[in-house]
Every structure is written in structure tokens, then in C-alpha cells.
PDB file of N, CA and C in Angstrom:
ATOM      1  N   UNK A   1     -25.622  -5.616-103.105  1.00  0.00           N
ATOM      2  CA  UNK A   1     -26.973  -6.109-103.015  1.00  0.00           C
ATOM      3  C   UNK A   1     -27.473  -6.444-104.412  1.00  0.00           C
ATOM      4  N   UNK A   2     -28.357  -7.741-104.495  1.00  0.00           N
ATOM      5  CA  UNK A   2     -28.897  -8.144-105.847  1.00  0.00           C
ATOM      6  C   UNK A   2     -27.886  -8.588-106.379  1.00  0.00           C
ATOM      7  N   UNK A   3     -26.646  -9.142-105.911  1.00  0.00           N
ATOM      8  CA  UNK A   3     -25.583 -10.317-106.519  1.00  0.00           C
ATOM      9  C   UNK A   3     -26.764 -11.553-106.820  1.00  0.00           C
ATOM     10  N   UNK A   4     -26.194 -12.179-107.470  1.00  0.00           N
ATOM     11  CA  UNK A   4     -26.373 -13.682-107.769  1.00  0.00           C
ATOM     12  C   UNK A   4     -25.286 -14.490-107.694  1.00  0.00           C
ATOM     13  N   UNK A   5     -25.334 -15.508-106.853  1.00  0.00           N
ATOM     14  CA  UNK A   5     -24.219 -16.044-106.114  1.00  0.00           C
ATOM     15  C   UNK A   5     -24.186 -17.539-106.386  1.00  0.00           C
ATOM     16  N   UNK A   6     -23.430 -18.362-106.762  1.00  0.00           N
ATOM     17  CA  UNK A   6     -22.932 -19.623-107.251  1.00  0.00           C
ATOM     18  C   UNK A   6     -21.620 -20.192-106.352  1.00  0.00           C
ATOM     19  N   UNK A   7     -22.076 -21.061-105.774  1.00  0.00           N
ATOM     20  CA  UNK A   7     -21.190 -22.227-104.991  1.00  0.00           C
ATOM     21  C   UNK A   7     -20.827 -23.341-105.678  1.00  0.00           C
ATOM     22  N   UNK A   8     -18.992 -23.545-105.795  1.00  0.00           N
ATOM     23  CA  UNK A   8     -18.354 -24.449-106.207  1.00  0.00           C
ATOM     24  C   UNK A   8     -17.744 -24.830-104.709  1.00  0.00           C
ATOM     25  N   UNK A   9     -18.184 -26.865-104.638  1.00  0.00           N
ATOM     26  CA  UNK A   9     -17.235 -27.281-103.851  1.00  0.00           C
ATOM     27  C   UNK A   9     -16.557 -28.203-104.513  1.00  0.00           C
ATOM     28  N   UNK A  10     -14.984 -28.462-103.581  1.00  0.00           N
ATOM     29  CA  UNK A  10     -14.026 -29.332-103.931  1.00  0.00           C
ATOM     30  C   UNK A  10     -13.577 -30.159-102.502  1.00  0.00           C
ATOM     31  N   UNK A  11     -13.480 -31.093-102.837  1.00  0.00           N
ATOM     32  CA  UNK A  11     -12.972 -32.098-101.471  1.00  0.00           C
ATOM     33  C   UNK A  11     -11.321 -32.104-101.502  1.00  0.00           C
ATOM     34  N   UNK A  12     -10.731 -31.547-100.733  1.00  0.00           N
ATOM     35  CA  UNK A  12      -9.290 -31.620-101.023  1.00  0.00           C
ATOM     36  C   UNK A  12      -8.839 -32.491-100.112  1.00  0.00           C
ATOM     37  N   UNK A  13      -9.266 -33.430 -98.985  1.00  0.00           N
ATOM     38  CA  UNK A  13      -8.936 -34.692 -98.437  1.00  0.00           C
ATOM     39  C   UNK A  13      -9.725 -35.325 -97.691  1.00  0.00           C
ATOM     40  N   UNK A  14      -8.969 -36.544 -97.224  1.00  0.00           N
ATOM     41  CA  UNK A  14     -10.460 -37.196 -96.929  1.00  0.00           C
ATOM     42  C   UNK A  14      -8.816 -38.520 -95.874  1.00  0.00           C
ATOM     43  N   UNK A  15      -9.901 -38.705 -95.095  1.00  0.00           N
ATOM     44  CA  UNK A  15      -9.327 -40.084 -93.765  1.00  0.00           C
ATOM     45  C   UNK A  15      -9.948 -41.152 -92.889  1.00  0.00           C
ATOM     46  N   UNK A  16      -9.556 -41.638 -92.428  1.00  0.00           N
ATOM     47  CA  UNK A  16     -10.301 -42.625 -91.415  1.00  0.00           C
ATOM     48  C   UNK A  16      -9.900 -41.685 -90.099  1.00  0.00           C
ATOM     49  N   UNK A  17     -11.083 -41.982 -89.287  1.00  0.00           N
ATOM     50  CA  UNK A  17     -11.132 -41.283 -88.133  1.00  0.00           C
ATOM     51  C   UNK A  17     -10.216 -42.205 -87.393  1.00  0.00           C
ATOM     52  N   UNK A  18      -9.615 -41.793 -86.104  1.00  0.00           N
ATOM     53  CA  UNK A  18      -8.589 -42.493 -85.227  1.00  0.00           C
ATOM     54  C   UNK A  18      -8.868 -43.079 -84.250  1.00  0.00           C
ATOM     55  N   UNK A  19     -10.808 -42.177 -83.715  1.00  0.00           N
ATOM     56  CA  UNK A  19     -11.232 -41.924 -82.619  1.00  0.00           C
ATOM     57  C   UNK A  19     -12.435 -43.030 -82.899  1.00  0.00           C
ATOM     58  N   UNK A  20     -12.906 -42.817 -83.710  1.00  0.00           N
ATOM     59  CA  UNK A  20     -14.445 -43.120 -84.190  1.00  0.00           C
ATOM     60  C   UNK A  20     -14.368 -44.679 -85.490  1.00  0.00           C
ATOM     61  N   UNK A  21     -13.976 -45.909 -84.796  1.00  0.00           N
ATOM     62  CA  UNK A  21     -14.431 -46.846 -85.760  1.00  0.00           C
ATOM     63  C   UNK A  21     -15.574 -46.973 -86.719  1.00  0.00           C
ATOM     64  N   UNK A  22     -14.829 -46.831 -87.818  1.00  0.00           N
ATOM     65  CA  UNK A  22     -16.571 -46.830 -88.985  1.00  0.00           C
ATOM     66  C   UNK A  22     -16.637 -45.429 -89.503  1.00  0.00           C
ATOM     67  N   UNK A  23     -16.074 -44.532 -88.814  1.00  0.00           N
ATOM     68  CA  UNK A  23     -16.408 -43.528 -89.494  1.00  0.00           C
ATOM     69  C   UNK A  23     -14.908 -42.622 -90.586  1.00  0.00           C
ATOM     70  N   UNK A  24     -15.636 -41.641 -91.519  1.00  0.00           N
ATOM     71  CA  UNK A  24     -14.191 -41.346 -92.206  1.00  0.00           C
ATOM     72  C   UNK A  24     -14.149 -39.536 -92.125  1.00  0.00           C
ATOM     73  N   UNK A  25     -13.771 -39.048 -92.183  1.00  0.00           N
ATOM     74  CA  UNK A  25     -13.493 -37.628 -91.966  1.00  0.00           C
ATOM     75  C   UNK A  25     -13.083 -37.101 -93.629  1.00  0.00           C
ATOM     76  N   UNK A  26     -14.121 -35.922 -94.005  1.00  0.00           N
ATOM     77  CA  UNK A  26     -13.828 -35.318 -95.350  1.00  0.00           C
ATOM     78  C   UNK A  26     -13.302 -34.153 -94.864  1.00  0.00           C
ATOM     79  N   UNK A  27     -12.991 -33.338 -95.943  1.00  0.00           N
ATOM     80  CA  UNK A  27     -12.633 -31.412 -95.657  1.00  0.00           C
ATOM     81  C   UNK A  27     -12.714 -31.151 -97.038  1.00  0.00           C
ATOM     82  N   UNK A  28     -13.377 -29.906 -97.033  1.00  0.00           N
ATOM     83  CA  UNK A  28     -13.676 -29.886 -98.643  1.00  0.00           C
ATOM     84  C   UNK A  28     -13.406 -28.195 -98.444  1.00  0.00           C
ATOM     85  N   UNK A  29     -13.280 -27.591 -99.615  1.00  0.00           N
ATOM     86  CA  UNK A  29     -13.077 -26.012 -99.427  1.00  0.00           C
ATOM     87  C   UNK A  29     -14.557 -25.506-100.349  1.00  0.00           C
ATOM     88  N   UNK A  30     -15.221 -24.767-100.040  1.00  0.00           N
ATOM     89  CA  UNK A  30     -16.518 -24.333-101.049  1.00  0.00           C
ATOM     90  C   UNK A  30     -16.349 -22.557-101.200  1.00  0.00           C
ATOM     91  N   UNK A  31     -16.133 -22.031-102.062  1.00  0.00           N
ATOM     92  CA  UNK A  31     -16.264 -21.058-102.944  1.00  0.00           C
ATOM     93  C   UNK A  31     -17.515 -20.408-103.612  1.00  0.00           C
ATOM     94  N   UNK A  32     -17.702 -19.287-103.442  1.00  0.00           N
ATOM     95  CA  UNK A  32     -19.205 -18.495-103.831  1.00  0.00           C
ATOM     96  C   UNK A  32     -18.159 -17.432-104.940  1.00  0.00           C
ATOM     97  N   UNK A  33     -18.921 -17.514-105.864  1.00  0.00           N
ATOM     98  CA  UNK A  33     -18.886 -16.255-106.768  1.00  0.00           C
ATOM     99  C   UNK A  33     -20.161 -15.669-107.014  1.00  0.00           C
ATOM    100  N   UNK A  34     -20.035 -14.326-107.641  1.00  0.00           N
ATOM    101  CA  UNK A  34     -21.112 -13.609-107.885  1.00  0.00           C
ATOM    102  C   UNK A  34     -21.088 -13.752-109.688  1.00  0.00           C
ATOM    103  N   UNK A  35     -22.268 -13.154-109.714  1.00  0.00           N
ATOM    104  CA  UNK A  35     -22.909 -13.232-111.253  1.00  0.00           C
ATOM    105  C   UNK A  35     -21.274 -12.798-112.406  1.00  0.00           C
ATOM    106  N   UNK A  36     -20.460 -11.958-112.191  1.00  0.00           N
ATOM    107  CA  UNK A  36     -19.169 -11.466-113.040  1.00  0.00           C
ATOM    108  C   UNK A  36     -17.555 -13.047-113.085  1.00  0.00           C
ATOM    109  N   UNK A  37     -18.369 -13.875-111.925  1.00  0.00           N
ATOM    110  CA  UNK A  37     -17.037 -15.179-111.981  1.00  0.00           C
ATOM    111  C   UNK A  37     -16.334 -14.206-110.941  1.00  0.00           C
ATOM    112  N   UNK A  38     -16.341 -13.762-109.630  1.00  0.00           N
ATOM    113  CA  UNK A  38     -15.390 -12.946-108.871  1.00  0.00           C
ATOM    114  C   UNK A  38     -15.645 -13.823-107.849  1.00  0.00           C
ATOM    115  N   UNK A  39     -14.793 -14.395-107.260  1.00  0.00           N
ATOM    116  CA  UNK A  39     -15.078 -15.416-105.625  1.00  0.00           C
ATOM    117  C   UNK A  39     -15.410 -13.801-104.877  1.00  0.00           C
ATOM    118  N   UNK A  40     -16.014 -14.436-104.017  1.00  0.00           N
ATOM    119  CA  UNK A  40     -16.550 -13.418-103.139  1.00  0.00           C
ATOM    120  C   UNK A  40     -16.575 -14.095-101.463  1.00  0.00           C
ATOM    121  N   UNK A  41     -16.467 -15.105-101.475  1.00  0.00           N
ATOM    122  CA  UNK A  41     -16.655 -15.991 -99.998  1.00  0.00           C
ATOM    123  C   UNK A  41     -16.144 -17.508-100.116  1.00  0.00           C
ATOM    124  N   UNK A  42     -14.729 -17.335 -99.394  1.00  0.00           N
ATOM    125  CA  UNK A  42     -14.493 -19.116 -99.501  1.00  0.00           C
ATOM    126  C   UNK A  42     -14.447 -19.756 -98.164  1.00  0.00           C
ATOM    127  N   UNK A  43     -14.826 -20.390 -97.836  1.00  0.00           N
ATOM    128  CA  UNK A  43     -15.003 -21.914 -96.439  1.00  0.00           C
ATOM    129  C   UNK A  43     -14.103 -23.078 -96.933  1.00  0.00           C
ATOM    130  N   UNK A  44     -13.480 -23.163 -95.754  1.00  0.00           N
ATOM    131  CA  UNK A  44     -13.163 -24.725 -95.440  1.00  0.00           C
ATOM    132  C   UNK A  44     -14.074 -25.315 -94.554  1.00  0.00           C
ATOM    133  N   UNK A  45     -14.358 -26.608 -94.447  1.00  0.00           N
ATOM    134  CA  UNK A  45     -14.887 -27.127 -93.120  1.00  0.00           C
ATOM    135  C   UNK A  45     -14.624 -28.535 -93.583  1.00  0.00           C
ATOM    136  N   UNK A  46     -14.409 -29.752 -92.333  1.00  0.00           N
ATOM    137  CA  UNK A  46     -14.293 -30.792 -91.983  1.00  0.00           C
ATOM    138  C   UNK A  46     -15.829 -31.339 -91.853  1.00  0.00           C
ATOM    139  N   UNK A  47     -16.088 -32.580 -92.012  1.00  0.00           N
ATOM    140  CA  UNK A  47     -17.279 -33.197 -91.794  1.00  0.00           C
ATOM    141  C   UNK A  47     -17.124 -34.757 -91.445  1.00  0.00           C
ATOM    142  N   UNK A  48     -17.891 -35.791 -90.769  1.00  0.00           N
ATOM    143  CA  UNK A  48     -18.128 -36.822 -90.701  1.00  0.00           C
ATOM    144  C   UNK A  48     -18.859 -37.629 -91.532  1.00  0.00           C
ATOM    145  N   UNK A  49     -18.251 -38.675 -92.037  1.00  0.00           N
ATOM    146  CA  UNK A  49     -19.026 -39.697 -92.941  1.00  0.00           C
ATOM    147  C   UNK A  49     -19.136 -41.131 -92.642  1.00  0.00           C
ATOM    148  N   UNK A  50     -20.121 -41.974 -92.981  1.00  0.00           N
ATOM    149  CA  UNK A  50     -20.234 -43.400 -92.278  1.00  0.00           C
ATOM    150  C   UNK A  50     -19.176 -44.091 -93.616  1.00  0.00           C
ATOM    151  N   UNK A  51     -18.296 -45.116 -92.894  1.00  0.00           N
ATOM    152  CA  UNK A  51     -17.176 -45.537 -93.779  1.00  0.00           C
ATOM    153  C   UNK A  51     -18.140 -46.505 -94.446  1.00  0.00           C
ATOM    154  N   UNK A  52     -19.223 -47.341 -94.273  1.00  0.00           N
ATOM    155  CA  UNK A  52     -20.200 -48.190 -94.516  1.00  0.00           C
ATOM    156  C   UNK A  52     -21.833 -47.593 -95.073  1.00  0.00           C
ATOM    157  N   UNK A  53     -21.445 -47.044 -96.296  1.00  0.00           N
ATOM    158  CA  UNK A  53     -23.134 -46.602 -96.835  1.00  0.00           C
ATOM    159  C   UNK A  53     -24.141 -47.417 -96.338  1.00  0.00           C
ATOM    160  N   UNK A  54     -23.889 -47.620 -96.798  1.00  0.00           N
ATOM    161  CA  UNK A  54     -24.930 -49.137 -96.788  1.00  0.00           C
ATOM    162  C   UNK A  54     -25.293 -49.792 -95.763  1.00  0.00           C
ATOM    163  N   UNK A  55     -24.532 -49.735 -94.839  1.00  0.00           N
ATOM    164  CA  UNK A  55     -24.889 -50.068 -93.498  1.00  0.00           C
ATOM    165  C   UNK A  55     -25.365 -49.303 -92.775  1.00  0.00           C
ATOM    166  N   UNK A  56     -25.171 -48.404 -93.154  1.00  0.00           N
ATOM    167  CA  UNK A  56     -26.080 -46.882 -92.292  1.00  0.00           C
ATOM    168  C   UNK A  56     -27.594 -47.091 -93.057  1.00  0.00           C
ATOM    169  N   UNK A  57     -27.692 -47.460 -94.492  1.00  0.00           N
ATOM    170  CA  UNK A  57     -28.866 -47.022 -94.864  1.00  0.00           C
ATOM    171  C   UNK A  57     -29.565 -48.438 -94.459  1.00  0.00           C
ATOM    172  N   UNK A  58     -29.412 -49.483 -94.646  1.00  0.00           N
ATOM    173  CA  UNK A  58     -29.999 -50.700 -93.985  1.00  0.00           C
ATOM    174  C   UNK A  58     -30.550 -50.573 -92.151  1.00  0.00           C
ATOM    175  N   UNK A  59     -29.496 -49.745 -91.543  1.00  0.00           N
ATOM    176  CA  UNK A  59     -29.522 -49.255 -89.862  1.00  0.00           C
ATOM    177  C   UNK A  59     -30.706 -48.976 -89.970  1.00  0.00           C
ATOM    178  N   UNK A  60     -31.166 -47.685 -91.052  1.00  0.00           N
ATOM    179  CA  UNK A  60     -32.150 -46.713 -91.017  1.00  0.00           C
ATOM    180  C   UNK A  60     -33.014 -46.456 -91.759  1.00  0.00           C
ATOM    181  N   UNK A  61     -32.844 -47.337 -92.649  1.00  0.00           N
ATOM    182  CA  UNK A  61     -34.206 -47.516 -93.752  1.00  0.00           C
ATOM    183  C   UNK A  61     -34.314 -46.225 -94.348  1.00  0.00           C
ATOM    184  N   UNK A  62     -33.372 -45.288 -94.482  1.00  0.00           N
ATOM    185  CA  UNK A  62     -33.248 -44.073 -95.384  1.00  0.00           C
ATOM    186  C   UNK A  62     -32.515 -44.092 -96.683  1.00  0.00           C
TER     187      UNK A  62
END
């Protein structure tokens, strides 16, 4: 209790989806250390991305 905790992420690959035209598939691994540099909690997870920035943000005016 009363750690101070710091998240490093890294993208270790990245694809075109097979299923989903337009879109691309990342996986990144993210890492928490505490205040001493000791990892303390690491994640993988997969995510979805629009293969077209720009066309998403023109879609949506965001």
C-alpha cells in the first residue's frame, strides 16, 4: 500500500484484420512498476484500429 506505480507500453505486433475490411488489429504488452523500477503487473491485450485515420475522423468530425 502507498506504491507509486508507472506504466510502460510496447506494441509488439500489429495486422490487418481477415474478418473486418478497414480495420487493423494491434497487441501491445503494458507493464506497471512501482516507485524502486520492480514490474509488479504485466498485460497483454489485442485491440482494434481503423486502417483509415482520417476517414474515421472526417466519418465523425472527432
Amino acid at each position: 500500500m502507498g506504491d507509486t506505480l508507472y506504466a510502460e507500453t510496447e506494441i509488439t505486433g500489429h495486422r490487418l484484420s481477415q474478418s473486418r475490411p478497414g480495420t487493423g488489429i494491434v497487441t501491445c504488452r503494458t507493464t506497471g512498476h512501482n516507485q524502486d523500477g520492480n514490474a509488479v503487473v504485466t498485460s497483454t491485450r489485442s485491440f482494434f484500429v481503423p486502417v483509415d485515420a482520417d476517414a474515421v475522423r472526417d466519418h465523425t468530425s472527432y
